[in-house]
N, C-alpha and C. Protein backbone atom coordinates (compact mmCIF):
# COMPACT_ATOMS: atom_id res chain seq x y z
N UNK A 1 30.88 -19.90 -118.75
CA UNK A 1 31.16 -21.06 -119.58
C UNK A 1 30.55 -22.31 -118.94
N UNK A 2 30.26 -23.19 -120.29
CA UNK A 2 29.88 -24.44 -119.66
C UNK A 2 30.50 -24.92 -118.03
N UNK A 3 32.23 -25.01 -118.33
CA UNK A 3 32.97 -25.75 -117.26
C UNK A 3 32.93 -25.35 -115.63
N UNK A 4 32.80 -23.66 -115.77
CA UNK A 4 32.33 -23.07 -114.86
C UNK A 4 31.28 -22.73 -114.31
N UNK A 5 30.44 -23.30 -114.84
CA UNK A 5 28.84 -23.84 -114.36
C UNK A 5 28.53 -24.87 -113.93
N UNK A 6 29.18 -26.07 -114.42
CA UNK A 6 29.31 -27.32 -113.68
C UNK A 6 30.13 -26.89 -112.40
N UNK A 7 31.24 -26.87 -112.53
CA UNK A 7 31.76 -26.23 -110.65
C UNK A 7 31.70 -25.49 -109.85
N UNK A 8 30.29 -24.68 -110.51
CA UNK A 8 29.48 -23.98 -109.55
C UNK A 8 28.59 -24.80 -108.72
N UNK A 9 27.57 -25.37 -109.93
CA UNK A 9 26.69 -25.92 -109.42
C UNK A 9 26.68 -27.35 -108.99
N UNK A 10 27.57 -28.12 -109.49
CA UNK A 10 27.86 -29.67 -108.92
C UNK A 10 28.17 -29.85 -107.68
N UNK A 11 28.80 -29.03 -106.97
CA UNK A 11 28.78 -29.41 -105.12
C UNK A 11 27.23 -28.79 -104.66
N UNK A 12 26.56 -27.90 -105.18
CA UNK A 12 25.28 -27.49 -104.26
C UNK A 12 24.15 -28.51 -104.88
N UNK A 13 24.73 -29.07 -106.15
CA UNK A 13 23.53 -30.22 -106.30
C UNK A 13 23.54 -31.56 -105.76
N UNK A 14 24.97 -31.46 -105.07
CA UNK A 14 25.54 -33.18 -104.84
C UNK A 14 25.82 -33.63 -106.13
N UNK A 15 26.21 -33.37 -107.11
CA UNK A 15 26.24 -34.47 -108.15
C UNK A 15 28.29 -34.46 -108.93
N UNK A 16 28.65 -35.58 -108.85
CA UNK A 16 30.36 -35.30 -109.45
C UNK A 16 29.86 -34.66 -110.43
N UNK A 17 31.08 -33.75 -111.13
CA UNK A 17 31.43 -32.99 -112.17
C UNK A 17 31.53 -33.84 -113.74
N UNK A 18 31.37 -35.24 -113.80
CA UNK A 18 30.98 -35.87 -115.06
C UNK A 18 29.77 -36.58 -115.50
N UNK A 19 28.70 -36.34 -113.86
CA UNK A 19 27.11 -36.87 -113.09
C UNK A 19 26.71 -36.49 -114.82
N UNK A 20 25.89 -37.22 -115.70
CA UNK A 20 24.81 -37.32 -116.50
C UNK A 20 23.61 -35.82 -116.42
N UNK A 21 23.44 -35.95 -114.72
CA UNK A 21 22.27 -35.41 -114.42
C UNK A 21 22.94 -34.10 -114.41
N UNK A 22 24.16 -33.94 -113.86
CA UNK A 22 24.41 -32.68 -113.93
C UNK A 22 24.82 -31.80 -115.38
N UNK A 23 25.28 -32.61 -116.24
CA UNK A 23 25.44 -32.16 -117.69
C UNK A 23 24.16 -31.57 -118.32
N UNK A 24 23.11 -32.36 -117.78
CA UNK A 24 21.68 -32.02 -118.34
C UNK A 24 21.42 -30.96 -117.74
N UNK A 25 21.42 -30.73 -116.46
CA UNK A 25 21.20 -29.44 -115.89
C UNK A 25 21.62 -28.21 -116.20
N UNK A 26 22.93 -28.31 -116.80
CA UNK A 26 23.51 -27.24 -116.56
C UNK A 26 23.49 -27.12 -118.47
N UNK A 27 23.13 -27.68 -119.74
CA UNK A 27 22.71 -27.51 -120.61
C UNK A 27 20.98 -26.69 -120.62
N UNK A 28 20.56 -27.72 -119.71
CA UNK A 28 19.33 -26.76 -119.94
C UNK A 28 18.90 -25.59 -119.28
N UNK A 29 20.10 -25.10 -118.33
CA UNK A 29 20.17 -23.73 -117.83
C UNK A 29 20.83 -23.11 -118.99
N UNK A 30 21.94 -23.57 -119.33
CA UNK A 30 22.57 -22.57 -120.62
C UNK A 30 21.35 -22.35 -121.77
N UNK A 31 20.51 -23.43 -122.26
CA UNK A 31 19.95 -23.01 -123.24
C UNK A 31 18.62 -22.38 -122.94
N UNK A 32 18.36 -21.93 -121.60
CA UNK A 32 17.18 -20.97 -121.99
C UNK A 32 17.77 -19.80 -122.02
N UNK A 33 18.74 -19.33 -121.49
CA UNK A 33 19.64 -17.79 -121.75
C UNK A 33 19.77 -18.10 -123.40
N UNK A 34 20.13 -18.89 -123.93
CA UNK A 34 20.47 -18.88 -125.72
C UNK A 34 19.27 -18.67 -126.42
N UNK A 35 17.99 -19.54 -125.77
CA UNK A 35 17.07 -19.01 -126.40
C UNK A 35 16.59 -17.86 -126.93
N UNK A 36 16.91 -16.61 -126.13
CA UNK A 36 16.75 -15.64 -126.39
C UNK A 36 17.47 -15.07 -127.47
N UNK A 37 18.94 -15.58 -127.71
CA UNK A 37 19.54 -14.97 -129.11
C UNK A 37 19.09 -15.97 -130.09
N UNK A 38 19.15 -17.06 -129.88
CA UNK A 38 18.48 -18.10 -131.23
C UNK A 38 17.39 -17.73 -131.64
N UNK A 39 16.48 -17.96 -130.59
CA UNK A 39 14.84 -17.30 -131.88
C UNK A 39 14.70 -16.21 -131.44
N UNK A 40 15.40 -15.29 -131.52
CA UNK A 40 15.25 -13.76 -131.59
C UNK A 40 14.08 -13.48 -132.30
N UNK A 41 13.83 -13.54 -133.05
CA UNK A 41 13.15 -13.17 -134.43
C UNK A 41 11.78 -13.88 -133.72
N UNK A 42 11.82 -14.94 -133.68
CA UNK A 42 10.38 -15.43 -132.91
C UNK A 42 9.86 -15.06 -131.75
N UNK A 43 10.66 -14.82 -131.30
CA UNK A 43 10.52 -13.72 -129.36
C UNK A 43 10.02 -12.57 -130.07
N UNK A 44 10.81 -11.71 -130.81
CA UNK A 44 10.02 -10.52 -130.56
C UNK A 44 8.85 -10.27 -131.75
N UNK A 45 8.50 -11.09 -132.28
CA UNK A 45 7.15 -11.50 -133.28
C UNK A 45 6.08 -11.89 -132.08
N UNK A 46 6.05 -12.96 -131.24
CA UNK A 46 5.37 -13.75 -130.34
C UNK A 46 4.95 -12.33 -129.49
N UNK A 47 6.07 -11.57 -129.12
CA UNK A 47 5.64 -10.43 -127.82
C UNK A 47 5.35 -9.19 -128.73
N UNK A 48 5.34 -9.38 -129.77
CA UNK A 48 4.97 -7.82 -130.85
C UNK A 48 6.16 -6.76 -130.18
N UNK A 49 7.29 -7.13 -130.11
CA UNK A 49 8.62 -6.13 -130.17
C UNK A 49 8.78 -5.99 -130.90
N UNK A 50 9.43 -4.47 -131.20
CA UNK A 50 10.41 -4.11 -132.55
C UNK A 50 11.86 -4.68 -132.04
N UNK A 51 12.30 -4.55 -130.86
CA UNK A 51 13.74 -4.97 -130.57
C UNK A 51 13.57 -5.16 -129.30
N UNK A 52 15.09 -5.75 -128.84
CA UNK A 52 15.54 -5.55 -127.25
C UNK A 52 15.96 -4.29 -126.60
N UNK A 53 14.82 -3.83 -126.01
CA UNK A 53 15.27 -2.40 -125.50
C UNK A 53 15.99 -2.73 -124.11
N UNK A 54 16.96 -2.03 -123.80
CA UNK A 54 17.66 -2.46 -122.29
C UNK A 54 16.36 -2.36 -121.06
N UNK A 55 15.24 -2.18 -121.15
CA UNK A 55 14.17 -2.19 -120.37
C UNK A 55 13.51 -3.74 -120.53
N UNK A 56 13.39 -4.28 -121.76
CA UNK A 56 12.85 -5.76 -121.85
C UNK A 56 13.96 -6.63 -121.68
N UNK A 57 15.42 -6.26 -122.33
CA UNK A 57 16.28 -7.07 -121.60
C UNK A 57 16.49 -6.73 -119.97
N UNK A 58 16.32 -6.42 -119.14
CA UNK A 58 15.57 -6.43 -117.98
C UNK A 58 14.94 -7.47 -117.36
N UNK A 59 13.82 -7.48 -118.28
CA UNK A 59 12.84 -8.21 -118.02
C UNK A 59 12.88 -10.02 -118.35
N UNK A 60 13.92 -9.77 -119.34
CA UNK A 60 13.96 -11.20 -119.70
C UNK A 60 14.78 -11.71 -118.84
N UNK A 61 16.20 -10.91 -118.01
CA UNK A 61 17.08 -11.26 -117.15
C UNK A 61 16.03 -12.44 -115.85
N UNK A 62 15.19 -10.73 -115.53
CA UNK A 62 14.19 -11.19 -114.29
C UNK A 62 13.61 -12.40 -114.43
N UNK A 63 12.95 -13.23 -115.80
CA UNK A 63 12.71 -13.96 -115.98
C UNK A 63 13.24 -15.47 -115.49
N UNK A 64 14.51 -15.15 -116.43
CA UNK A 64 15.07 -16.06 -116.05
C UNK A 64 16.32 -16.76 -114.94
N UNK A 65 16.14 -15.55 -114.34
CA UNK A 65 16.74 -15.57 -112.90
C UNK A 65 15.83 -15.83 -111.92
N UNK A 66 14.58 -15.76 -112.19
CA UNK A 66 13.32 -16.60 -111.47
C UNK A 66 13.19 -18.10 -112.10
N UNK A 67 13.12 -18.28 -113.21
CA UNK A 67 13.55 -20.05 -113.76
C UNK A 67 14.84 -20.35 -112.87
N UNK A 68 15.74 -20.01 -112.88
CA UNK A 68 17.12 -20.68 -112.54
C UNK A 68 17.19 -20.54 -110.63
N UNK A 69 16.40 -19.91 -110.10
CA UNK A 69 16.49 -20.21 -108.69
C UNK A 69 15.55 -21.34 -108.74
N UNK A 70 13.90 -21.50 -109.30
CA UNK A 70 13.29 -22.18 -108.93
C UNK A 70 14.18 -23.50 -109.38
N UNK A 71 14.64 -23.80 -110.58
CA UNK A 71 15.61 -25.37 -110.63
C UNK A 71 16.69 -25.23 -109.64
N UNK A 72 17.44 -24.13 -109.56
CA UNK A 72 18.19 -25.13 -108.48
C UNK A 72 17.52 -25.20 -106.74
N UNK A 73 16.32 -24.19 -106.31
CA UNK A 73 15.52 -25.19 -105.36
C UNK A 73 15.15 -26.75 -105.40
N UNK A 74 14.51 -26.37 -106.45
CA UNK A 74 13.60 -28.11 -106.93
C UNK A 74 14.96 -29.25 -106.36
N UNK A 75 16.35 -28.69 -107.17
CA UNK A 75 17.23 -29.73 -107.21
C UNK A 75 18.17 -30.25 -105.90
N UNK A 76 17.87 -29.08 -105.31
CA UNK A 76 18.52 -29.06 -103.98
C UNK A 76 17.90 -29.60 -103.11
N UNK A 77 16.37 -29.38 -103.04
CA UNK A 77 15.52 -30.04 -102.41
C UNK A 77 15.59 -31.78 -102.64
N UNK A 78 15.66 -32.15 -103.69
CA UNK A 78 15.82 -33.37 -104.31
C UNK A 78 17.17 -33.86 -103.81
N UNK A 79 17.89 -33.16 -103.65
CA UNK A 79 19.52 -33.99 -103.17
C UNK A 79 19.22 -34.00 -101.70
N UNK A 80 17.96 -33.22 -100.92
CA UNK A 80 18.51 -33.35 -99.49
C UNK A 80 17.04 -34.67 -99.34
N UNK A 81 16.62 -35.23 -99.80
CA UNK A 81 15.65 -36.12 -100.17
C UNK A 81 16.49 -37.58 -99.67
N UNK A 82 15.98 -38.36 -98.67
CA UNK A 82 16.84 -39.60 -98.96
C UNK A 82 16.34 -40.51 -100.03
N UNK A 83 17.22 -41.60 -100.74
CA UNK A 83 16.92 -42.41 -101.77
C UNK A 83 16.33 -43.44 -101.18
């Protein structure tokens, strides 16, 4: 859930639990996992799938478990950054 994504990730980003920056973050981590059920229909047109076989959902996991380490590096790196 949203709430439990913010208090995951708001102490390893430095940012309070009502931070702007962290609402954005943690929306645009939720919505690339949604992407995949929202344009369903355009995902598997774009990659010429007939469906989600548990082998490409796989692959889309891998995906985006490689997006979501590289942001929270970037962001972590950025909090240990002085202003």
């Amino acid at each position: 859930s949203y709430t439990a994504i913010s208090k995951l990730l708001g102490p390893l980003f430095g940012l309070a639990p009502e931070s702007e920056l962290l609402k954005l973050r943690v929306f645009a981590l939720i919505g690339q996992a949604l992407a995949f059920r929202v344009a369903r229909a355009a995902i598997l047109r774009r990659l010429e799938w007939d469906a989600y076989t548990p082998e490409r959902v796989e692959r889309i996991r891998d995906a985006l478990r490689a997006n979501i380490i590289a942001i929270m590096d970037s962001a972590m790196a950025g909090a240990e950054r002085p202003s």
